[in-house]
Protein backbone atom coordinates (compact mmCIF):
# COMPACT_ATOMS: atom_id res chain seq x y z
CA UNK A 1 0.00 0.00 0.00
CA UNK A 2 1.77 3.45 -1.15
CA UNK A 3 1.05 6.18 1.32
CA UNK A 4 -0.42 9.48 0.18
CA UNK A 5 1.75 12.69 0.85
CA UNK A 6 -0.57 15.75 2.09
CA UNK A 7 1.21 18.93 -0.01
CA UNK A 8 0.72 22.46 1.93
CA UNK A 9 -0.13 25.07 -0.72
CA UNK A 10 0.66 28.44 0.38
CA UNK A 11 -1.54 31.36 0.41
CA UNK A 12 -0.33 34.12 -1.89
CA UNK A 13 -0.04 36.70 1.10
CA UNK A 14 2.62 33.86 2.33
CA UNK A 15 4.63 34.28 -0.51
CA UNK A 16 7.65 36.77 0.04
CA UNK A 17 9.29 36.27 -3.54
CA UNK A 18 12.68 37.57 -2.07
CA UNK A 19 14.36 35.47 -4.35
CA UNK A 20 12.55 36.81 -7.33
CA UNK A 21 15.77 37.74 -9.03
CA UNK A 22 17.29 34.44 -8.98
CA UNK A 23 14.31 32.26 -10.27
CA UNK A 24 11.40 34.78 -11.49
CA UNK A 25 8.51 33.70 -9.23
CA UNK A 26 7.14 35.29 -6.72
CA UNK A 27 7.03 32.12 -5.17
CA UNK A 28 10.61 31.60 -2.90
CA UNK A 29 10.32 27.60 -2.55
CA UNK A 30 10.18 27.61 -6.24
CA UNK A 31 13.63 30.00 -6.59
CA UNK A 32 15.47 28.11 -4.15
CA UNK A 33 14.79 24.46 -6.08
CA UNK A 34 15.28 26.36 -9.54
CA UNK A 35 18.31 27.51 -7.65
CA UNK A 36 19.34 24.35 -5.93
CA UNK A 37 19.07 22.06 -9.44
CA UNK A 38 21.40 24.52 -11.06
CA UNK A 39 24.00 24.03 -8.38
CA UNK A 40 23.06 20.16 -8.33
CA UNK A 41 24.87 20.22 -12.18
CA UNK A 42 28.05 21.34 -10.94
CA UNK A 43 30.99 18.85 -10.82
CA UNK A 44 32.33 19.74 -7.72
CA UNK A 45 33.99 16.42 -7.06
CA UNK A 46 37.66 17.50 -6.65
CA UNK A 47 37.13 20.98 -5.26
CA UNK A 48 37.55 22.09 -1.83
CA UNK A 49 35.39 24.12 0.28
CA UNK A 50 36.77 27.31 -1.44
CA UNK A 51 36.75 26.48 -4.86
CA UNK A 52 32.85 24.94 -4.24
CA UNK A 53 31.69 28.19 -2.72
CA UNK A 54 33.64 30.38 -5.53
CA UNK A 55 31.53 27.58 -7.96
CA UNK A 56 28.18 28.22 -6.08
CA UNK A 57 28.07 31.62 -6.37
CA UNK A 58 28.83 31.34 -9.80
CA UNK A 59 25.75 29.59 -10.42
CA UNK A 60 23.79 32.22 -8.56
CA UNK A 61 25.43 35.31 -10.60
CA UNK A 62 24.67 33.47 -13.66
CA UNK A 63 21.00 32.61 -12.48
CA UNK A 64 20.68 36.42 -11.60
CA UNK A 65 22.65 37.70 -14.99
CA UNK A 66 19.78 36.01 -16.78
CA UNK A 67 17.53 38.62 -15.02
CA UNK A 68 14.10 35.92 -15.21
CA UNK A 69 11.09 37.34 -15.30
CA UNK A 70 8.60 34.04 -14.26
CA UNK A 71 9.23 30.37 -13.71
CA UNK A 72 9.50 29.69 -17.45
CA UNK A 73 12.30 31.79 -17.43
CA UNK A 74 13.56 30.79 -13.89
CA UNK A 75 13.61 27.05 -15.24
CA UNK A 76 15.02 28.14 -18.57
CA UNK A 77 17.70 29.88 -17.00
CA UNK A 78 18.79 26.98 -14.71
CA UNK A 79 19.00 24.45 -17.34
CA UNK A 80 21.60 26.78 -19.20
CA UNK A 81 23.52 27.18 -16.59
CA UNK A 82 23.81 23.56 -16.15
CA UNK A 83 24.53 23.14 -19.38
CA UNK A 84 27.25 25.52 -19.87
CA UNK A 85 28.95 24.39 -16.59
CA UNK A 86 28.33 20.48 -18.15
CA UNK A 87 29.89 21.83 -21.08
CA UNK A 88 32.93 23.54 -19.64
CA UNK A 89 33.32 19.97 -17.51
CA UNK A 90 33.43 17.76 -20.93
CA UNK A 91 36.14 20.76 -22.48
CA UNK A 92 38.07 20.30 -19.14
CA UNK A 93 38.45 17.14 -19.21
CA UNK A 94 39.46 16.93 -22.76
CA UNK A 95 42.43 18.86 -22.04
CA UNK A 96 43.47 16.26 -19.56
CA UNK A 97 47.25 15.26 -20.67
CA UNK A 98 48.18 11.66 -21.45
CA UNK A 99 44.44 10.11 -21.88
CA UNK A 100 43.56 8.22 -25.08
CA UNK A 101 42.79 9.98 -28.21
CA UNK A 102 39.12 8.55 -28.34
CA UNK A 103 38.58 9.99 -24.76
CA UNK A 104 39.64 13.53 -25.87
CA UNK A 105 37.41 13.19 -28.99
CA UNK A 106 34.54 12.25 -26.93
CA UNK A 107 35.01 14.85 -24.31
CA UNK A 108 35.14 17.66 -27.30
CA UNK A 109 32.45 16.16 -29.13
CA UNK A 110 30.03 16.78 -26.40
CA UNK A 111 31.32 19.75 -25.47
CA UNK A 112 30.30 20.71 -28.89
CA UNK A 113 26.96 19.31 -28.62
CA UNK A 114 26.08 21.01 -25.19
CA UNK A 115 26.65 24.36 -26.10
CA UNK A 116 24.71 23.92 -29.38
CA UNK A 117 22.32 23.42 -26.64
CA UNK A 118 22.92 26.18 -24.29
CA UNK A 119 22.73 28.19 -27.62
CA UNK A 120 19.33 26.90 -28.24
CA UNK A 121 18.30 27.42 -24.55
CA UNK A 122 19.47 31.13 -25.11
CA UNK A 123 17.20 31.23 -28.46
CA UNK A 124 14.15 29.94 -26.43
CA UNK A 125 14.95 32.60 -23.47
CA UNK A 126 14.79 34.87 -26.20
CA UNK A 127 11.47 33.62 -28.41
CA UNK A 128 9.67 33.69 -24.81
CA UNK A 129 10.81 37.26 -24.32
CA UNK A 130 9.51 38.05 -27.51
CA UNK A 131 12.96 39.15 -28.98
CA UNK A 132 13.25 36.83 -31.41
CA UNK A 133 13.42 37.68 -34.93
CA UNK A 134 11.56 36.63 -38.45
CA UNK A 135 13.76 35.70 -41.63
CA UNK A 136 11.37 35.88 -45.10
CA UNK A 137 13.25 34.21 -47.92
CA UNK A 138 12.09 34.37 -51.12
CA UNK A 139 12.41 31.74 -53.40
CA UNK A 140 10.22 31.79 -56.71
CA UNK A 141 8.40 34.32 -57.92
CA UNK A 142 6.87 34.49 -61.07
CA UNK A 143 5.02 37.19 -62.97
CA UNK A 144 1.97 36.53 -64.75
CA UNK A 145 1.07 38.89 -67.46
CA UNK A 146 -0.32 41.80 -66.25
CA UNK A 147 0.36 41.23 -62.68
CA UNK A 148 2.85 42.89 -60.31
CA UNK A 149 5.21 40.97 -57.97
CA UNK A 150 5.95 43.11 -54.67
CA UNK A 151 9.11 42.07 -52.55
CA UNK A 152 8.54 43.67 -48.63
CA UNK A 153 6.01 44.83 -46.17
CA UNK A 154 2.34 45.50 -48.02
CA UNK A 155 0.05 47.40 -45.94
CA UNK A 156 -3.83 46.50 -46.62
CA UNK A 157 -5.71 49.48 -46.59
CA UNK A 158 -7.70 51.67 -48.17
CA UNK A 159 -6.84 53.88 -51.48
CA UNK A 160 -3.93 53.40 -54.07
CA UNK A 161 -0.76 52.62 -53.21
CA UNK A 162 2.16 54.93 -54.09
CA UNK A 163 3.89 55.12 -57.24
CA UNK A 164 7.31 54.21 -57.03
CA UNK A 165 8.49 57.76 -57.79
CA UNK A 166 6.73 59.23 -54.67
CA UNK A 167 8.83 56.78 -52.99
CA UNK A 168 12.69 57.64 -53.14
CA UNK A 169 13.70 54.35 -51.74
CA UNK A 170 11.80 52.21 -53.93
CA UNK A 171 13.66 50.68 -56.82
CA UNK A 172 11.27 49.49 -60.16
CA UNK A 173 12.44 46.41 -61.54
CA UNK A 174 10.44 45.31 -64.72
CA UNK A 175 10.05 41.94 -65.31
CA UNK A 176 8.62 39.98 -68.53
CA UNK A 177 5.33 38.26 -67.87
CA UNK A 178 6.78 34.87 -66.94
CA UNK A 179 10.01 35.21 -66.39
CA UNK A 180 11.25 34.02 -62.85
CA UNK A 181 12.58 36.57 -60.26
CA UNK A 182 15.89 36.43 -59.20
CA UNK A 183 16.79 34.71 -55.45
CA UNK A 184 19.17 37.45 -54.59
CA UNK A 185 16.13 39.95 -54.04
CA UNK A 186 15.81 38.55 -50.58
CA UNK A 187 18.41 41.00 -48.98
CA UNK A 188 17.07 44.44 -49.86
CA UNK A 189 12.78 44.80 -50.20
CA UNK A 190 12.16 46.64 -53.61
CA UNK A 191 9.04 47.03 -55.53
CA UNK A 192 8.77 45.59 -58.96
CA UNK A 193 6.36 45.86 -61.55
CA UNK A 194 6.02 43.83 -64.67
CA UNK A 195 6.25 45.44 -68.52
CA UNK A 196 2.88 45.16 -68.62
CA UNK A 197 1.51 46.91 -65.50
């Protein structure tokens, strides 16, 4: 027979959220875990009670340097640190002198992989901040005849749009009806027109 654990759940008056800055919530028993896993991915296996301590509050500047706004972010920040320091472990001991080759390999290998990781962490951090950004390629385009192909933003709205001479920037491209639009017109937006519009 399993037993049933009874779980207190704290009023939100009881909540302090001192720690705010280290794990986002306003909830402290929820920074100091985010907080504790982080330091739970150290290797700290050969360091004495100074070098643990310098390692420790490591973790906790690099918990607060990520500045986490909620628990998503809180969590999200804890699993890069842990990554990074798992990384920095697997470079470390790759360096080691007088191991195999394959070991070294190994050691580097992952290395590699976990900061492709941490990277990806740091891409998610920013998506859920809203920061990141939106790449349009644009592959094919063809013109019809009698149609116009428009490369950048197009604002719905009402009345005609501008003529390219009202706008300075704009560059008019004509194209014969179809005839395939280069790929390099991805880097700068221009409007184009075909011959026949």
């Amino acid at each position: 027979m399993t037993e049933t654990k009874v779980v207190r759940i704290k009023r939100p008056e009881e909540l302090k959220g001192e720690l705010r800055q280290i794990g986002g919530s306003g909830n402290d028993d929820f920074n100091a875990v985010v907080l504790n896993q982080a330091v739970a991915g150290l290797w700290g296996a050969h360091s004495d009670e100074k070098s643990l301590d310098l390692q420790i509050g490591a973790v906790l500047s690099a918990m607060m340097g990520f500045g986490p706004q909620d628990e998503l972010e809180g969590m999200l920040a804890a699993q890069a640190v842990a990554i990074h320091n798992a990384a920095m472990e697997c470079f470390r001991r790759a360096m080691l002198p007088e191991q195999p080759l394959q070991s070294r390999c190994e050691n580097l290998k992952y290395g590699a992989k976990l900061s492709q990781v941490y990277v990806a962490q740091l891409e998610a951090l920013a998506r859920h901040r809203g920061k990141g950004h939106q790449t349009v390629r644009v592959e094919h385009v063809t013109v019809q005849a009698g149609g116009q192909a428009i490369v950048g933003t197009v604002t719905p709205g009402g009345g005609a749009a501008p003529k390219s001479e009202e706008q300075p920037h704009a560059k008019q491209v004509a194209y014969a009806p179809g005839e395939t639009v280069p790929r390099n017109l991805e880097a700068q937006p221009t409007a184009m027109s075909s011959t026949g519009g």
